[in-house]
Protein backbone atom coordinates (compact mmCIF):
# COMPACT_ATOMS: atom_id res chain seq x y z
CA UNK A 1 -28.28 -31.48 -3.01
CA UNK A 2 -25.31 -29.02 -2.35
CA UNK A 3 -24.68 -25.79 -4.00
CA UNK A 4 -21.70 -27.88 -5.18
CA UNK A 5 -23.63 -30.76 -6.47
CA UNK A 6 -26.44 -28.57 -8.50
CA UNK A 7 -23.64 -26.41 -9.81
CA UNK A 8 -21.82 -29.71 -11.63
CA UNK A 9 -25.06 -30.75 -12.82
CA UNK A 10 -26.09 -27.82 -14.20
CA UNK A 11 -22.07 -27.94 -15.92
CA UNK A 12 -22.12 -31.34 -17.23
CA UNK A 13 -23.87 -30.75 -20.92
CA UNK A 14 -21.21 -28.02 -21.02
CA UNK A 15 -18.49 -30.11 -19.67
CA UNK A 16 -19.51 -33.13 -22.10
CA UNK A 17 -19.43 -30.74 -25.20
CA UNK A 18 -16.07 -30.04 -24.33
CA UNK A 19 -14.59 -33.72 -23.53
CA UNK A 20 -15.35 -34.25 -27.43
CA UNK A 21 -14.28 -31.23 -29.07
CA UNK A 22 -12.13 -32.42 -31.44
CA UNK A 23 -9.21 -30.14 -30.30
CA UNK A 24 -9.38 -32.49 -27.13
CA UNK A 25 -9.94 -35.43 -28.80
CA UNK A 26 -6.73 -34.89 -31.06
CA UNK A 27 -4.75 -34.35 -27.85
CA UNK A 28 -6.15 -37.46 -26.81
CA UNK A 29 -4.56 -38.79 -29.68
CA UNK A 30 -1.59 -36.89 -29.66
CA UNK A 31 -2.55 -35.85 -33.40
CA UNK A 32 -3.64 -31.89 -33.58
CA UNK A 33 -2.03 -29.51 -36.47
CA UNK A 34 0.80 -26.78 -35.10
CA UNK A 35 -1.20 -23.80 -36.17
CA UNK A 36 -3.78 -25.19 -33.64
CA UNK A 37 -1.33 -25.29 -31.23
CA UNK A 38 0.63 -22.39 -31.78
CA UNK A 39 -2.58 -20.39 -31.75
CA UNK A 40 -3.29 -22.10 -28.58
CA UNK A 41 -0.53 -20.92 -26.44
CA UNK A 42 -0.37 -17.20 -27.81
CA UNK A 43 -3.71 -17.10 -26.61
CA UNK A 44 -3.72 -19.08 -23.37
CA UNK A 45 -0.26 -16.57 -22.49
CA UNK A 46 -2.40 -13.82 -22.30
CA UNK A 47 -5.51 -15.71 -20.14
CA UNK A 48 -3.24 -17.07 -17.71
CA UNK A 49 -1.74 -13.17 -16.85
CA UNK A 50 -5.22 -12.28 -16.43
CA UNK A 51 -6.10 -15.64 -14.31
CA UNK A 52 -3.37 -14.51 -11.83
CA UNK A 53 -4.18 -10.80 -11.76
CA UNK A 54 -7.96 -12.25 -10.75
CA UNK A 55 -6.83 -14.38 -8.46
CA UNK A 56 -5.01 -11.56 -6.74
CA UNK A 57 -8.55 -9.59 -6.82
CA UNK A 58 -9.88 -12.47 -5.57
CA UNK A 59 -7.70 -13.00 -2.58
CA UNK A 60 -8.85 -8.52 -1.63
CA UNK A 61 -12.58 -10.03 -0.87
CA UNK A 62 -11.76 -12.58 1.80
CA UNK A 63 -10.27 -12.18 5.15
CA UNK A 64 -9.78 -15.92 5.96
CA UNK A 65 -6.60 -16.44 6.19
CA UNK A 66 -6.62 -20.57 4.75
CA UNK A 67 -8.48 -19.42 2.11
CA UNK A 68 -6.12 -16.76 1.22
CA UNK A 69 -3.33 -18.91 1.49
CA UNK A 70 -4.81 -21.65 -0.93
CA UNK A 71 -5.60 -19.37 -3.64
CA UNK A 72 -1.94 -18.01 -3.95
CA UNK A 73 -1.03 -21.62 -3.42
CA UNK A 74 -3.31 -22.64 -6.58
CA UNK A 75 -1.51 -19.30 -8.48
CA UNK A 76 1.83 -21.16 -8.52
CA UNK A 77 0.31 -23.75 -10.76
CA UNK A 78 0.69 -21.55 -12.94
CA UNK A 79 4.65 -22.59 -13.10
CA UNK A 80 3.25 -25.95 -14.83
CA UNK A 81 1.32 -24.05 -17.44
CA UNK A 82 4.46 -22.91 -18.89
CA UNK A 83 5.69 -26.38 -18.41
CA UNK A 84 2.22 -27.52 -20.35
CA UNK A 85 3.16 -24.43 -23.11
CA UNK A 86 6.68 -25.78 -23.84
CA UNK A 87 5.39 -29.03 -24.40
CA UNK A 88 3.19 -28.26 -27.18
CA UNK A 89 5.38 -25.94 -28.44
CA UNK A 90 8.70 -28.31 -28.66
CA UNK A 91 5.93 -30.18 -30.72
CA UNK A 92 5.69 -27.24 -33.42
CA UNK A 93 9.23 -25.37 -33.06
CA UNK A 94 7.19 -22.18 -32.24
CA UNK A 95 8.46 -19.34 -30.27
CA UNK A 96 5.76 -16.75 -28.21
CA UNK A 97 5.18 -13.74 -30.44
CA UNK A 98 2.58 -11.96 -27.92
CA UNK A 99 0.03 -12.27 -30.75
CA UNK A 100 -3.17 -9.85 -30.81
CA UNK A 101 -5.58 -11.17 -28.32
CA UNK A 102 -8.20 -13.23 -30.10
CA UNK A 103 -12.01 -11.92 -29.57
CA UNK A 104 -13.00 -15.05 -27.63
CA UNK A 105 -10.32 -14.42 -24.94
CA UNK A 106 -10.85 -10.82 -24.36
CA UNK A 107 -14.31 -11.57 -23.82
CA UNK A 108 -13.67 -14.26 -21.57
CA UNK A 109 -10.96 -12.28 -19.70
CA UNK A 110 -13.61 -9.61 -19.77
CA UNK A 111 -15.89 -11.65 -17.78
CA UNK A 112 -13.45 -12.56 -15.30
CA UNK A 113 -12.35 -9.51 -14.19
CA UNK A 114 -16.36 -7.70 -14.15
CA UNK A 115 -17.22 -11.05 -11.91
CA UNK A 116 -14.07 -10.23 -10.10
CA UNK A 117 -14.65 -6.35 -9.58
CA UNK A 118 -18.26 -6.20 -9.26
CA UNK A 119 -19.07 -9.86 -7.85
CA UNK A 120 -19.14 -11.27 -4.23
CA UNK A 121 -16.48 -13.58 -3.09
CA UNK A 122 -18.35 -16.62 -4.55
CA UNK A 123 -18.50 -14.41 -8.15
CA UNK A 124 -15.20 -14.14 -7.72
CA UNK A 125 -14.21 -17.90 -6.97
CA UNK A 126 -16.85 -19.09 -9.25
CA UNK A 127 -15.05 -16.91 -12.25
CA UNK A 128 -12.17 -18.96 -12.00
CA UNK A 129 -12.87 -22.13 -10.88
CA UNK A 130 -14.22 -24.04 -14.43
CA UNK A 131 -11.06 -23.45 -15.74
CA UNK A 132 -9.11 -25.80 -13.42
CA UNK A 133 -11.51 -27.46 -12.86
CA UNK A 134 -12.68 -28.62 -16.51
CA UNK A 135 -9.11 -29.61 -16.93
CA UNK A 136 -8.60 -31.44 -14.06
CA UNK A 137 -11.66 -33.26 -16.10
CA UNK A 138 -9.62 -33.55 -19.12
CA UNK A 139 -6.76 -34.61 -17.52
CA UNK A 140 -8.28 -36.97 -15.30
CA UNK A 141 -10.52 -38.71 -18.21
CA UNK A 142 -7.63 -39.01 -20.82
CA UNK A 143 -6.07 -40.64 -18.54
CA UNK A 144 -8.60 -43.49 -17.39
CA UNK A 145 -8.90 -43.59 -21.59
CA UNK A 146 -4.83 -44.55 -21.93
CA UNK A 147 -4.09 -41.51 -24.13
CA UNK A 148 -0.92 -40.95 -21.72
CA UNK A 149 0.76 -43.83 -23.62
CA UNK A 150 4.04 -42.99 -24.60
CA UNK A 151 3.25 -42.91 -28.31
CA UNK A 152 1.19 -39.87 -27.21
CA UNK A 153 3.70 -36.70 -28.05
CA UNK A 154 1.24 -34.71 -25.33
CA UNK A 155 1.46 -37.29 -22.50
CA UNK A 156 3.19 -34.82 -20.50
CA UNK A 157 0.79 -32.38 -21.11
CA UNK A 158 -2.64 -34.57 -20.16
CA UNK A 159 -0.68 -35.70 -17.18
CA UNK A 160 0.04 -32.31 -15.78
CA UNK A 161 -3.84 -31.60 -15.69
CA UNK A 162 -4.37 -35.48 -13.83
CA UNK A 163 -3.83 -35.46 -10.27
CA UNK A 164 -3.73 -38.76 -10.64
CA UNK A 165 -1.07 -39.42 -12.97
CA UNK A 166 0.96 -36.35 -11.24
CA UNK A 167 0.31 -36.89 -7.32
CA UNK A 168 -0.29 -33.05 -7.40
CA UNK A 169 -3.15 -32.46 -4.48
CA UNK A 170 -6.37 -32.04 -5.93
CA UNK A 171 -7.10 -28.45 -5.45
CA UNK A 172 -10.50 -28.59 -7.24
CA UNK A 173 -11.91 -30.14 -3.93
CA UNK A 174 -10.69 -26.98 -1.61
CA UNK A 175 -11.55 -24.82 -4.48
CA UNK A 176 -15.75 -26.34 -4.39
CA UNK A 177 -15.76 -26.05 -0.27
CA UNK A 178 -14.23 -22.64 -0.38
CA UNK A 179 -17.45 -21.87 -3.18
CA UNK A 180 -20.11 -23.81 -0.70
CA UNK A 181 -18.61 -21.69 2.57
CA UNK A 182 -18.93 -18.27 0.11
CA UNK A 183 -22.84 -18.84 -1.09
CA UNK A 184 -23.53 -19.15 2.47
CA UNK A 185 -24.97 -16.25 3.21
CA UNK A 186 -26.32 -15.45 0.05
CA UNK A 187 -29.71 -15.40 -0.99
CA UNK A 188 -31.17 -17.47 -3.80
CA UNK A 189 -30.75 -14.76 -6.51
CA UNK A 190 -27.30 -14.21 -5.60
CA UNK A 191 -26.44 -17.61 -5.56
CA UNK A 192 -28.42 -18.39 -8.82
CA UNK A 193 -26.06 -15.15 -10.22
CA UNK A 194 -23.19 -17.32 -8.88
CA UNK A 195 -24.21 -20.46 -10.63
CA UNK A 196 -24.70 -18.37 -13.88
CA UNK A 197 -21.19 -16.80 -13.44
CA UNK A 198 -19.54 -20.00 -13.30
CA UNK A 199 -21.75 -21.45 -16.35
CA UNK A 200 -20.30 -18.74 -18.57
CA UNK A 201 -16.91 -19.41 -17.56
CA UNK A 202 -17.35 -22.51 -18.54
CA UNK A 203 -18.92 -21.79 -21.66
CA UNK A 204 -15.63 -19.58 -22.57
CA UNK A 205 -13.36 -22.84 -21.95
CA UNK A 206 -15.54 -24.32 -24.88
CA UNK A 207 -15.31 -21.36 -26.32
CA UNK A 208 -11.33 -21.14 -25.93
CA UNK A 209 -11.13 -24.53 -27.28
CA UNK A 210 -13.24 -23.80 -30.59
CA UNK A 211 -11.56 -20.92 -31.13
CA UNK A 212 -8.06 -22.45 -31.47
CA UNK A 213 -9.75 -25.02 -33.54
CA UNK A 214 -11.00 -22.64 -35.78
CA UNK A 215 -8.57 -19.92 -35.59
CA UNK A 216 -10.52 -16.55 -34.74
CA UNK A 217 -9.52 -13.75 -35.22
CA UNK A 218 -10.81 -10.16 -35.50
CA UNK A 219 -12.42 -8.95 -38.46
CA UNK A 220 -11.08 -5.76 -39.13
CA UNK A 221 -7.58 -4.44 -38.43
CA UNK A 222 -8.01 -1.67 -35.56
């Protein structure tokens, strides 16, 4: 088994939780309230600022030059999560307000950039990768399910995250070999430390999710 391979098995109860949240199974259905999504995009606008400013820490811990070029490849898709925010939000009329960050994201963006700072390479990668990756997921199951009918008001949006349905290339696959070349060198309680830092990442996207669903916010006013 590859690094790969016992890394996505070790994801899948975590991935499976997540494939029927209801959050995602409403945008399977094209039927999830506006405060949902409203609180959804305020908070993803902040995460994705912090995704590229990680990326960009990411790309100081490698020298190879492919590898650097793919991850600031993979930063433009960033470009289409706008395009996947003005979806949802010509759904709901809402305009970006730069609301407080919610408690779940700054302690997801927390992990990212501590992975990101004080990891290895494969920390680093590992940080960022369930979060295109578990979409691509999404994406890429909605779709074999039909929700991109055109009754669907988020169509667009599942099909974005489906590289099927979008003929985007499939960066996920680069994204896993660039992981597997990382861990390498690394011995088995750095890699296990790799494994783990990618299992909490993924544990935020459920996280993110659930939060939206539920609305958190902080407690206190500070």
């Amino acid at each position: 088994m590859t690094f790969s391979q016992d890394i996505l098995t070790r994801a899948q109860p975590i991935m499976d939780t997540i494939m029927v949240h209801p959050f995602v199974k409403g945008i399977a259905t094209g039927n999830v309230p506006d405060d949902i999504l409203n609180y959804y995009v305020e908070q993803d606008e902040h995460y994705l600022k912090d995704y590229l400013q990680v990326t960009a820490l990411t790309v100081t811990k490698t020298n190879d030059t492919n590898d650097i070029a793919r991850l600031l490849e993979t930063a433009q898709f960033i470009s289409n999560e706008s395009k996947a925010h003005e979806i949802m939000l010509n759904i709901t009329g809402h305009h970006v307000e730069n609301w407080r960050r919610s408690p779940d994201t700054q302690r997801y963006t927390d992990h990212m950039y501590t992975s990101a700072y004080h990891g290895t390479y494969a920390d680093a990668l590992a940080v960022l990768l369930p979060c295109a990756w578990s979409y691509g997921v999404i994406g890429r199951e909605l779709v074999a399910q039909g929700a991109n009918n055109d009754a669907n008001p988020l169509k667009e949006w599942i099909e974005i995250y489906s590289p099927q349905a979008n003929d985007e290339i499939d960066y996920n696959a680069w994204r896993f070999d660039a992981l597997e070349r990382a861990v390498a060198n690394l011995n088995d309680s750095q890699k296990e430390q790799v494994i783990q830092t990618f299992l909490k990442s993924l544990e935020m996207e459920w996280r993110f999710w659930e939060a939206a669903w539920n609305q958190t916010q902080w407690r206190f006013d500070f």
